[in-house]
N, C-alpha and C. Protein backbone atom coordinates (compact mmCIF):
# COMPACT_ATOMS: atom_id res chain seq x y z
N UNK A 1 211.56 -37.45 224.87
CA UNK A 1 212.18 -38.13 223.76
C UNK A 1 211.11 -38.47 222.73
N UNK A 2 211.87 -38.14 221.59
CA UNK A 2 210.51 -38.18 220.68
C UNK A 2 210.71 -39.48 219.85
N UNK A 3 209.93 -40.23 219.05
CA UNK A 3 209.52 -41.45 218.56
C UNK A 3 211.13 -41.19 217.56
N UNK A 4 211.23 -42.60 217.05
CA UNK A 4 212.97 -42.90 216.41
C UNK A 4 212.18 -43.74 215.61
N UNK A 5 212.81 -43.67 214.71
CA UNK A 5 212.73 -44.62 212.89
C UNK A 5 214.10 -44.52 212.02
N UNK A 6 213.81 -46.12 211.47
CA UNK A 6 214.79 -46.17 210.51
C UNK A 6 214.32 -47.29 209.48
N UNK A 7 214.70 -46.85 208.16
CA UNK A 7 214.10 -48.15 207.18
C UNK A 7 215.08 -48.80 206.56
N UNK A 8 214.77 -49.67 206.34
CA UNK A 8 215.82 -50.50 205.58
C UNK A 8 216.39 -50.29 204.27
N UNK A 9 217.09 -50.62 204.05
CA UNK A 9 217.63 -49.90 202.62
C UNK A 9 217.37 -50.05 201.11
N UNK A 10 216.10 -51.36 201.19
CA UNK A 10 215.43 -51.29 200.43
C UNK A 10 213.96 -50.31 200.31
N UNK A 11 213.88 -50.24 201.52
CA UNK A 11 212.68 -49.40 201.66
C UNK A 11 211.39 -50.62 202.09
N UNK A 12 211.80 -51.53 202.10
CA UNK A 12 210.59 -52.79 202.39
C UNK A 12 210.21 -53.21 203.82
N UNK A 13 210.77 -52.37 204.77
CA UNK A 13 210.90 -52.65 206.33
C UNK A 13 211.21 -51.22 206.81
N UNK A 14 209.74 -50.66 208.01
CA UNK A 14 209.95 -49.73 208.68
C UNK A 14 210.39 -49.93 210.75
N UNK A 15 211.06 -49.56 211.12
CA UNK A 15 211.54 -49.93 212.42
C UNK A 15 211.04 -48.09 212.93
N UNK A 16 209.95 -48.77 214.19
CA UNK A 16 210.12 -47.40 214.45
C UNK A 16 210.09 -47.71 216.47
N UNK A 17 210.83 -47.10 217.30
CA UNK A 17 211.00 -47.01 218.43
C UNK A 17 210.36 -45.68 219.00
N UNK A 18 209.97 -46.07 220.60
CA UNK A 18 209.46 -45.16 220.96
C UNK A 18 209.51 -45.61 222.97
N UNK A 19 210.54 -44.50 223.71
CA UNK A 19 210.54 -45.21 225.06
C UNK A 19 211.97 -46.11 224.91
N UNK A 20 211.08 -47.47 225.68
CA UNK A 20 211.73 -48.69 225.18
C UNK A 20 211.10 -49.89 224.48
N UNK A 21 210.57 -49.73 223.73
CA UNK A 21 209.54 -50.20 222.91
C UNK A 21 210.18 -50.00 221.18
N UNK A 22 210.17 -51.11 220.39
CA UNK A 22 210.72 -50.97 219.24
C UNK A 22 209.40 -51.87 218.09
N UNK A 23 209.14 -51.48 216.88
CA UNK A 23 208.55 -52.17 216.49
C UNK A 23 208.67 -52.31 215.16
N UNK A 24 208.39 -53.32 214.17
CA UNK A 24 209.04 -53.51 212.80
C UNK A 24 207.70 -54.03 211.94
N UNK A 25 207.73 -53.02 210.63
CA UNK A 25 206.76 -53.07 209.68
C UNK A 25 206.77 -53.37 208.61
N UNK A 26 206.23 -54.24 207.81
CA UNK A 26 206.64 -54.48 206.00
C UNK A 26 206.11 -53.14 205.65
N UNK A 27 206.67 -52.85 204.47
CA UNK A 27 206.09 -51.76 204.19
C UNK A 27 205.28 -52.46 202.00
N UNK A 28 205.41 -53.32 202.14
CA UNK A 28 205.38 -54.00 200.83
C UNK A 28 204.41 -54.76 200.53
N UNK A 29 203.45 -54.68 199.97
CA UNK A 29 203.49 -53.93 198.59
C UNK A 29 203.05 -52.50 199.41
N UNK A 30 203.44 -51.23 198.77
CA UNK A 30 202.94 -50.58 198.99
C UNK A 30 201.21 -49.73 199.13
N UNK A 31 200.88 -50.70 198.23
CA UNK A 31 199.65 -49.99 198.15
C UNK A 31 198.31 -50.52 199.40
N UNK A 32 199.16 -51.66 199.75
CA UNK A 32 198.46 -52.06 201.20
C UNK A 32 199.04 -51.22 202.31
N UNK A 33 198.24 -51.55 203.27
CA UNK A 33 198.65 -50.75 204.42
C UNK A 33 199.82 -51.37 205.55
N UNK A 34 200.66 -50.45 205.83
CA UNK A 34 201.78 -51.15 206.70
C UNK A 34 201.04 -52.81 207.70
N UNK A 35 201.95 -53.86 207.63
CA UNK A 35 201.88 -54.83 208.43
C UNK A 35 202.55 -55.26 209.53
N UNK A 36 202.66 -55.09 210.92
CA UNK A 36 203.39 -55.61 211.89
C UNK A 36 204.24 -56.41 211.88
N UNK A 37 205.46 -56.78 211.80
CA UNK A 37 206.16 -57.78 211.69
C UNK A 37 206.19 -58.58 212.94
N UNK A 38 207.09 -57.19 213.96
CA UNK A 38 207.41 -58.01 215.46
C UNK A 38 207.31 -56.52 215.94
N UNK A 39 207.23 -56.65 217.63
CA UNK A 39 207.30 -55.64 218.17
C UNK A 39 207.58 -56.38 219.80
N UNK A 40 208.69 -55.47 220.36
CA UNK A 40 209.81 -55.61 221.53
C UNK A 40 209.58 -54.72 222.66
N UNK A 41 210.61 -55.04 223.64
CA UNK A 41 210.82 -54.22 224.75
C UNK A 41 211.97 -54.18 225.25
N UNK A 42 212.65 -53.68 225.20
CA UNK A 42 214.19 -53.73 225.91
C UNK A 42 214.32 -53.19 227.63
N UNK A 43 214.48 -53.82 227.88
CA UNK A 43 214.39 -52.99 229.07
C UNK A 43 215.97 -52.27 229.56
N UNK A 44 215.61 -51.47 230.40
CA UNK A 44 216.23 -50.31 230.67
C UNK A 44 217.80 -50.73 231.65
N UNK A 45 219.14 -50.79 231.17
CA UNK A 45 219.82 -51.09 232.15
C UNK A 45 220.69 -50.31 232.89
N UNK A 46 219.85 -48.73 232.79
CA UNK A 46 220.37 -47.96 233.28
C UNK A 46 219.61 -46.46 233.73
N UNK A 47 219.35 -45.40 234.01
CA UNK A 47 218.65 -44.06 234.11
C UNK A 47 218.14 -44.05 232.64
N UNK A 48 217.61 -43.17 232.39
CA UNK A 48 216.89 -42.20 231.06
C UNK A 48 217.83 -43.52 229.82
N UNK A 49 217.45 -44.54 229.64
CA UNK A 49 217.76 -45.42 229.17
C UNK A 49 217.22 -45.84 227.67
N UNK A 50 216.04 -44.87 227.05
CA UNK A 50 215.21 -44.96 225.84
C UNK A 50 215.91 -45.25 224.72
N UNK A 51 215.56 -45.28 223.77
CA UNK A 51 216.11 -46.22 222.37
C UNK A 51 216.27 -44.48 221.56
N UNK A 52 217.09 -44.08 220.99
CA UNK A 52 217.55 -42.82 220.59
C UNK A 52 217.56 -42.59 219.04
N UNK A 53 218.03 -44.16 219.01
CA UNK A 53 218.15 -44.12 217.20
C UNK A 53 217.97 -45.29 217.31
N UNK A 54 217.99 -46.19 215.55
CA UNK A 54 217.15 -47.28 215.03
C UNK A 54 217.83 -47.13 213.70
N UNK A 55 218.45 -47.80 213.34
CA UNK A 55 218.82 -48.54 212.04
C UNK A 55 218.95 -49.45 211.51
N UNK A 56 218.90 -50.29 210.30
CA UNK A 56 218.94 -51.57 209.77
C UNK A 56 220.22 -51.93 209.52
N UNK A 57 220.94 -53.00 209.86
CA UNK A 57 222.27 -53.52 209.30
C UNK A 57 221.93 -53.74 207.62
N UNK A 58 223.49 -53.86 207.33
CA UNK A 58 223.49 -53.92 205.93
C UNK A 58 222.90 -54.94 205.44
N UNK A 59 222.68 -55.88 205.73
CA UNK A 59 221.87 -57.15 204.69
C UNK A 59 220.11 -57.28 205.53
N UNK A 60 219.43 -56.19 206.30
CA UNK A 60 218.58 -55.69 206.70
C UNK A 60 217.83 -56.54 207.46
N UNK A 61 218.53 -57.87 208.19
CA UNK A 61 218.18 -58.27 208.78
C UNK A 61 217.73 -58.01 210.34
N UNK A 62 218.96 -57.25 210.49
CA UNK A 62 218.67 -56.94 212.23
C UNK A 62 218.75 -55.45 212.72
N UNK A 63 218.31 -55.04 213.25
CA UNK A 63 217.76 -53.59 213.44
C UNK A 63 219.23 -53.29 214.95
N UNK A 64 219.85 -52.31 214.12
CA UNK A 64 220.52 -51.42 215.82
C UNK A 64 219.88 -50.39 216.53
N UNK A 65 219.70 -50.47 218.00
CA UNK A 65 219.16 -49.80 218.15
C UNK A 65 220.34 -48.91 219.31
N UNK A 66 220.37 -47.88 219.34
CA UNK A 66 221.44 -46.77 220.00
C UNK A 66 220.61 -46.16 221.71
N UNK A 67 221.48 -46.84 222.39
CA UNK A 67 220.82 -46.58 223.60
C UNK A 67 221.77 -45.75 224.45
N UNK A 68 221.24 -45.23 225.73
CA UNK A 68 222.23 -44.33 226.94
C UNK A 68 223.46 -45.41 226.94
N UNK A 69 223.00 -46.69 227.30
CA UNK A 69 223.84 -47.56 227.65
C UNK A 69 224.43 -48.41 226.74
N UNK A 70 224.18 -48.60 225.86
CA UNK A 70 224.98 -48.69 224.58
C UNK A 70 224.26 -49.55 223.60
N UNK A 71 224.72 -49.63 222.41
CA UNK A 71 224.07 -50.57 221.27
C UNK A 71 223.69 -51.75 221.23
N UNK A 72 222.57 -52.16 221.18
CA UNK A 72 222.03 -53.20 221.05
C UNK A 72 221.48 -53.83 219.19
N UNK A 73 221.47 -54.73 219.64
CA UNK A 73 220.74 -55.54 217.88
C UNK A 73 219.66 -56.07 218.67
N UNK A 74 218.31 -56.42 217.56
CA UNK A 74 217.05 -57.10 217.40
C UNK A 74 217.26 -57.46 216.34
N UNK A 75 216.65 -59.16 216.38
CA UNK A 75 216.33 -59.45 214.86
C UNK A 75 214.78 -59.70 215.03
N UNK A 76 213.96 -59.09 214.30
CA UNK A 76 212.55 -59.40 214.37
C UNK A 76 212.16 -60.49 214.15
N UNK A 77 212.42 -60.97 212.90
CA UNK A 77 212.10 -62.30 212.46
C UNK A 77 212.63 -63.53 213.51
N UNK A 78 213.33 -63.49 214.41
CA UNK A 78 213.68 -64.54 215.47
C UNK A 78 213.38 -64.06 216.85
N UNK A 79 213.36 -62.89 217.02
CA UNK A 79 213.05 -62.05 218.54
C UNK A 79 214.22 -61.48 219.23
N UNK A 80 215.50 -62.02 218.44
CA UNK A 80 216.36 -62.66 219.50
C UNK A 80 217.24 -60.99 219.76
N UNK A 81 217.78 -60.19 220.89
CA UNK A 81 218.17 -59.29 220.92
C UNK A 81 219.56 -59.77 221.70
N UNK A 82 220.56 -58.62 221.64
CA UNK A 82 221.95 -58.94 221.79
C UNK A 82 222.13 -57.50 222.50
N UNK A 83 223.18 -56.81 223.18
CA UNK A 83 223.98 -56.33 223.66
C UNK A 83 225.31 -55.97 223.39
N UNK A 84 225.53 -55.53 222.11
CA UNK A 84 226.76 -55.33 221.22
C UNK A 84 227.92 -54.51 222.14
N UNK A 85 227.42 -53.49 222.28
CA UNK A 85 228.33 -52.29 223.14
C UNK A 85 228.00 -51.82 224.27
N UNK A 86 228.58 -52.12 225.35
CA UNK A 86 228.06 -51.39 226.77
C UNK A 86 228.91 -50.33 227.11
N UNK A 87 228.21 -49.23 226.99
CA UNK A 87 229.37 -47.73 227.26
C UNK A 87 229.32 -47.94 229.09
N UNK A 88 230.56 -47.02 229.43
CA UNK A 88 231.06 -47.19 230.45
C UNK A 88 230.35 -46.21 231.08
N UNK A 89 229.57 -46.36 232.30
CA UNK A 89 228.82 -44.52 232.80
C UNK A 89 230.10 -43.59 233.30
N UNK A 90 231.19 -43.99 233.66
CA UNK A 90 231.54 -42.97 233.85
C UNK A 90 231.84 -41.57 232.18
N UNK A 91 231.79 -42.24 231.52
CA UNK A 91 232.01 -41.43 230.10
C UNK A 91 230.65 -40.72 229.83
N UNK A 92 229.77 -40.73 230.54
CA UNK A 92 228.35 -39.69 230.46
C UNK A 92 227.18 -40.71 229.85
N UNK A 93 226.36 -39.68 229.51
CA UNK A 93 224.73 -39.92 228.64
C UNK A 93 225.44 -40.09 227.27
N UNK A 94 224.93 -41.46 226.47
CA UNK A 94 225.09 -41.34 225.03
C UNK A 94 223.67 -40.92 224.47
N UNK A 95 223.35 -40.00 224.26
CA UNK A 95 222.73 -39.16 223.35
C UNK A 95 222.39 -39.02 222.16
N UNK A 96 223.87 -38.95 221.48
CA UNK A 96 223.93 -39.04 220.31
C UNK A 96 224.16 -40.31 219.21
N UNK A 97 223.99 -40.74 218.33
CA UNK A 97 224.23 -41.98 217.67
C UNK A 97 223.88 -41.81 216.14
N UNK A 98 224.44 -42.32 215.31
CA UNK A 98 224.42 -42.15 213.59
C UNK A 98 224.97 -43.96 212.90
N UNK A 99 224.59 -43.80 212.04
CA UNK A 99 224.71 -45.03 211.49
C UNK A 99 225.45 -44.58 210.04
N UNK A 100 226.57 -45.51 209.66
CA UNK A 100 226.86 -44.69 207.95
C UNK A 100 226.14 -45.15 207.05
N UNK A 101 226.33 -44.98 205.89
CA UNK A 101 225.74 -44.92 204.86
C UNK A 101 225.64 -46.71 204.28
N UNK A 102 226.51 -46.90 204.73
CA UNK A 102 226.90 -48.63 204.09
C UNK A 102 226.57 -49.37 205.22
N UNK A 103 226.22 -48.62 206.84
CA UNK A 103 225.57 -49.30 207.59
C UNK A 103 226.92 -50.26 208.75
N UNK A 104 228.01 -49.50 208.17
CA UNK A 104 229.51 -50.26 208.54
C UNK A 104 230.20 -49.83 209.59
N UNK A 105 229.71 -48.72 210.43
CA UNK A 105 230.09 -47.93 211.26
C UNK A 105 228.99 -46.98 212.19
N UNK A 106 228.80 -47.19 213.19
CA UNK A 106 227.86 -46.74 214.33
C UNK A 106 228.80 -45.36 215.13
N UNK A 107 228.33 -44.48 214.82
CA UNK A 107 228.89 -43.31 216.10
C UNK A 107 227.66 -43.53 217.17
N UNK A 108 228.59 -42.79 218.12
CA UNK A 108 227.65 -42.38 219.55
C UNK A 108 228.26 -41.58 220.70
N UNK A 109 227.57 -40.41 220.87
CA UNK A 109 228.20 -39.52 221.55
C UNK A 109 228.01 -39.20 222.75
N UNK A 110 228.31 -38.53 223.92
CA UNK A 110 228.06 -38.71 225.22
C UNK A 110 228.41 -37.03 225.71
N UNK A 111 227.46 -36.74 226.54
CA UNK A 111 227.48 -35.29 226.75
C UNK A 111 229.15 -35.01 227.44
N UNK A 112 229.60 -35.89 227.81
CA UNK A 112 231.25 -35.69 228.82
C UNK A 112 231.80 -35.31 227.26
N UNK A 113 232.04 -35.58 225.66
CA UNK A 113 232.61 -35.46 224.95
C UNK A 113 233.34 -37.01 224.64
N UNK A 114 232.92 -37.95 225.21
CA UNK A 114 233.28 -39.27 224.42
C UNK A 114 232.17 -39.60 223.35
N UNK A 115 233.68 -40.18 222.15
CA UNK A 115 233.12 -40.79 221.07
C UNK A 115 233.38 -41.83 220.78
N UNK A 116 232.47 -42.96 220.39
CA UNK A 116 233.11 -44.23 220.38
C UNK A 116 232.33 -44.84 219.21
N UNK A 117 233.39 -45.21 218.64
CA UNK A 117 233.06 -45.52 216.67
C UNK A 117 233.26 -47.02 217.06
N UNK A 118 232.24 -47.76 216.28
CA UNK A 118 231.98 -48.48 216.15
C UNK A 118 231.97 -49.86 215.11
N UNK A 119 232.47 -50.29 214.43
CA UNK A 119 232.57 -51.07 213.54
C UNK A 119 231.29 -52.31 213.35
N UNK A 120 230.46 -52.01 212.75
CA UNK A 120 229.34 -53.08 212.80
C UNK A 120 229.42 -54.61 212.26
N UNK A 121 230.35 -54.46 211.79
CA UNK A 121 230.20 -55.68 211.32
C UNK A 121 231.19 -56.89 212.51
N UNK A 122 232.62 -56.11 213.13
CA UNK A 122 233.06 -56.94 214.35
C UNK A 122 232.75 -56.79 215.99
N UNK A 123 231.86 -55.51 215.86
CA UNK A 123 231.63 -55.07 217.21
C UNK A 123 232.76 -54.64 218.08
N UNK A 124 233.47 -54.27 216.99
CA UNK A 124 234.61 -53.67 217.99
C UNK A 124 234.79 -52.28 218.41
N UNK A 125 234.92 -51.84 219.30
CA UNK A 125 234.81 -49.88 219.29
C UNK A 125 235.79 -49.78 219.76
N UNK A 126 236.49 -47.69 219.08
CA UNK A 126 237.11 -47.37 219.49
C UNK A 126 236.86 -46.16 219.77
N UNK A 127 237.69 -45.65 221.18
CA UNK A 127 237.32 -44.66 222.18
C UNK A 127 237.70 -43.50 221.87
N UNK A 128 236.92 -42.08 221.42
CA UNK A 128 238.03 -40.74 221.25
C UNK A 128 237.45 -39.99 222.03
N UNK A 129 238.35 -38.63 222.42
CA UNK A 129 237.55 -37.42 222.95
C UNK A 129 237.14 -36.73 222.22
N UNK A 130 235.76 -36.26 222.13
CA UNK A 130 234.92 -35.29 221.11
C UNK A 130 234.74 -34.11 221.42
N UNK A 131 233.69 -33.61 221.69
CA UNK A 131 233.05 -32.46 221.96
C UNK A 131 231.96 -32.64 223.15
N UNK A 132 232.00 -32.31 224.24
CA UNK A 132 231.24 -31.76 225.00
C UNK A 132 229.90 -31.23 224.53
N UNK A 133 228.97 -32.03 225.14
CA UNK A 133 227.45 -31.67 224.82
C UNK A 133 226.57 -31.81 225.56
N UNK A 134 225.07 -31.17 225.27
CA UNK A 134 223.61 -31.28 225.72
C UNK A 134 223.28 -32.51 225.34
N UNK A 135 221.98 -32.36 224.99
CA UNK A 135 221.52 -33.33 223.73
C UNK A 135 220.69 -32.44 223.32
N UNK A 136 221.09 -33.04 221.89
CA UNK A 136 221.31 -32.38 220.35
C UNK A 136 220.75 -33.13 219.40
N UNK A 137 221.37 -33.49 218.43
CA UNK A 137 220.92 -34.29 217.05
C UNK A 137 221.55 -35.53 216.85
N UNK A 138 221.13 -36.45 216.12
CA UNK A 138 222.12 -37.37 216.02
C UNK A 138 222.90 -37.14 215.08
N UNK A 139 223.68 -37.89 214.54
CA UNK A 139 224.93 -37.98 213.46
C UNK A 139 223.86 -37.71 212.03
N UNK A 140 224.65 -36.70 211.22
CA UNK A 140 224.41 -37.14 210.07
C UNK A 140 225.31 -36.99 209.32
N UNK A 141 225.35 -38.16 208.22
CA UNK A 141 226.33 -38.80 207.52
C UNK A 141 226.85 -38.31 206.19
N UNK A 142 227.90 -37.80 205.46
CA UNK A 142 228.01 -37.55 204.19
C UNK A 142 227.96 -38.55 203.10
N UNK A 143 227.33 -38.35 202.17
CA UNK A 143 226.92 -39.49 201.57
C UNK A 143 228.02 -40.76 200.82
N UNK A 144 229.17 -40.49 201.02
CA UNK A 144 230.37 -41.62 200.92
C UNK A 144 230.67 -42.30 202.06
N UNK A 145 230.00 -41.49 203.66
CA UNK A 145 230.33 -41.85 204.76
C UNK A 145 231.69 -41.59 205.55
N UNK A 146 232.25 -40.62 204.81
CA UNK A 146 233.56 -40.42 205.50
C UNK A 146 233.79 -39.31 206.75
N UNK A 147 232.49 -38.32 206.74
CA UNK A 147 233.13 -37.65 207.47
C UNK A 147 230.86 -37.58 208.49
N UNK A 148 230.72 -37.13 209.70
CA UNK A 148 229.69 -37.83 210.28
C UNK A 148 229.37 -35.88 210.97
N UNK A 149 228.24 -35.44 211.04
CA UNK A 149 227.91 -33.88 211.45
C UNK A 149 226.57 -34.20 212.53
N UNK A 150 227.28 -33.25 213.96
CA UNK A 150 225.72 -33.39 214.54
C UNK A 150 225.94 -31.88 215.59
N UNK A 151 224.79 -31.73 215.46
CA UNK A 151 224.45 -30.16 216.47
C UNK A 151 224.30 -30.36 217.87
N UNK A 152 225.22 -30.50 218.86
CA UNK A 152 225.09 -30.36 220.23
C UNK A 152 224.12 -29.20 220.32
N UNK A 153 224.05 -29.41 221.91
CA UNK A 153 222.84 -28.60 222.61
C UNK A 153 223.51 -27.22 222.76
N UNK A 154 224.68 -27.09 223.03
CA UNK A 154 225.62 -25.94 223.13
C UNK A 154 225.84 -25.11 221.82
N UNK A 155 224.82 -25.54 220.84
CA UNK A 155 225.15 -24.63 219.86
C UNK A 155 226.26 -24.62 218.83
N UNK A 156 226.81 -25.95 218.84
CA UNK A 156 228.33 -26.33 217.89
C UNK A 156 227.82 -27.33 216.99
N UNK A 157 228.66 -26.81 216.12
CA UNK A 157 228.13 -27.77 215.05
C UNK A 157 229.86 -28.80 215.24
N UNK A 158 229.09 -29.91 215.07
CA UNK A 158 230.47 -30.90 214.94
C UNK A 158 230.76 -31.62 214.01
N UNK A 159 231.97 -32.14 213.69
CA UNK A 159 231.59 -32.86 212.10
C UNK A 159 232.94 -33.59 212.64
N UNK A 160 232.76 -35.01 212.42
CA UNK A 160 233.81 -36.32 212.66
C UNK A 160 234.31 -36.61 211.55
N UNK A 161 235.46 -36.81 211.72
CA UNK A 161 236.44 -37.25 209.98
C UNK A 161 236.42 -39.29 210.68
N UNK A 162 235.42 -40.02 209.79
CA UNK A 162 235.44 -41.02 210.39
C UNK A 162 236.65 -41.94 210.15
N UNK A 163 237.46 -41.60 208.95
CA UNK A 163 238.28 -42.50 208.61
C UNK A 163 239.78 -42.10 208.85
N UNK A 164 240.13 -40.97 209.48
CA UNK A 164 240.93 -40.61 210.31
C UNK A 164 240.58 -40.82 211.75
N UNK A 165 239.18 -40.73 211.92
CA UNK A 165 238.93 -40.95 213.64
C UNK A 165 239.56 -40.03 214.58
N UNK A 166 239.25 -38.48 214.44
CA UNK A 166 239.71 -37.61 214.77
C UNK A 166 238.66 -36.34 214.51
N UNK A 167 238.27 -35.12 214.90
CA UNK A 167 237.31 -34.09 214.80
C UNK A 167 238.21 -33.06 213.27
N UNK A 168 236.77 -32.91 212.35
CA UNK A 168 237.19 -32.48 211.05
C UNK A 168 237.02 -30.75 211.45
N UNK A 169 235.98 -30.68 212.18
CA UNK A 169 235.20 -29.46 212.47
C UNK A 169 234.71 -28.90 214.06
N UNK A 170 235.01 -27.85 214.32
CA UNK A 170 233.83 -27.61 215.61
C UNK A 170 233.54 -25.81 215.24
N UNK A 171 232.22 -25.89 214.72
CA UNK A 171 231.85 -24.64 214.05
C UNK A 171 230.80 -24.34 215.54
N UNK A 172 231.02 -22.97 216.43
CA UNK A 172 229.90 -22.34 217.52
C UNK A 172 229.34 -21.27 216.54
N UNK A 173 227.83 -21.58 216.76
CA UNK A 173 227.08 -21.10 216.71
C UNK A 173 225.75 -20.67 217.26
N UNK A 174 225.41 -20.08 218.12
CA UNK A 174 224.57 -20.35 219.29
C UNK A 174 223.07 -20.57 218.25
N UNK A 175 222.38 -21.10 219.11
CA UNK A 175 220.74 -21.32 218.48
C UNK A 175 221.07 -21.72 217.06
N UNK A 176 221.67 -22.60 216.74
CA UNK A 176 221.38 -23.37 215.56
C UNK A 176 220.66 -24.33 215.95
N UNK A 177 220.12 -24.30 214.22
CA UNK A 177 219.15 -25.14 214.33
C UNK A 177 219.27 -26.50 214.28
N UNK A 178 218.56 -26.94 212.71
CA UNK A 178 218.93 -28.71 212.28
C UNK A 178 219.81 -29.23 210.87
N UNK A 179 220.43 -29.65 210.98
CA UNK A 179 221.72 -29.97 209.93
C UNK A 179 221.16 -30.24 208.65
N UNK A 180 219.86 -31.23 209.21
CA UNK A 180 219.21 -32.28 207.59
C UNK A 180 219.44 -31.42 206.53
């Protein structure tokens, strides 16, 4: 698993994870060199349990971080971490995870083909069947946020219609590559 980042949406705060280890940087003024804010440990409440993705909520206070076992929040500035979503193991490895554009909606995908959308701001999720996967890519988002694209390991490209909450796309293509 390779190192995870996400910045805030001003650009003034870098979050970058690695393992289970998360850590948060001013990035401001720029012309100094990054400063440590806080730096964490989550520990593991399950197998291959590492931090996958990393994003900032919308008013950039608290960092999500997308785990096997489900979504968690950190707020750096207090320490204080939470347990938002606990996926069920029988529904597989969550793998996959995307954040939208407005920061209002969390996907996360699970090699069995569960998808479970997320609402960030009530923590409420809801459960669909997706696509069957490896691990792949995470979500990436169209820039209004309506519809969410990620490349399983199987070579499919997938694309989520988020505001129907239903699959827009399943394009096979073997050995594809990366969506960005």
């Amino acid at each position: 698993n390779g190192d995870m980042h996400g910045w805030r949406a001003d650009g003034g705060e870098l979050a970058i994870a690695c393992g289970n280890w998360v850590s948060c940087w001013s990035t401001v003024p720029p012309q100094l060199p990054p400063r440590l804010i806080a730096e964490t440990e989550l520990k593991a409440a399950c197998e291959c349990d590492d931090i996958r993705f990393v994003g900032f909520s919308q008013e950039g206070e608290s960092i999500f971080l997308g785990r096997n076992s489900g979504v968690d929040t950190w707020d750096p500035k207090s320490g204080k971490k939470q347990q938002r979503v606990r996926f069920q193991r029988n529904d597989g490895w969550f793998w996959q995870h995307g954040l939208s554009p407005d920061r209002s909606v969390m996907l996360s995908l699970s090699d069995r083909g569960c998808l479970m959308q997320t609402d960030t701001q009530s923590w409420s999720s809801r459960r669909f069947t997706a696509v069957k996967n490896s691990y792949g890519s995470n979500f990436v988002f169209s820039p209004d946020g309506k519809l969410a694209a990620c490349r399983t390991g199987y070579g499919t490209v997938f694309i989520w219609d988020v505001v129907e909450g239903r699959p827009w796309l399943k394009w096979s293509k073997p050995h594809y590559g990366s969506l960005g």
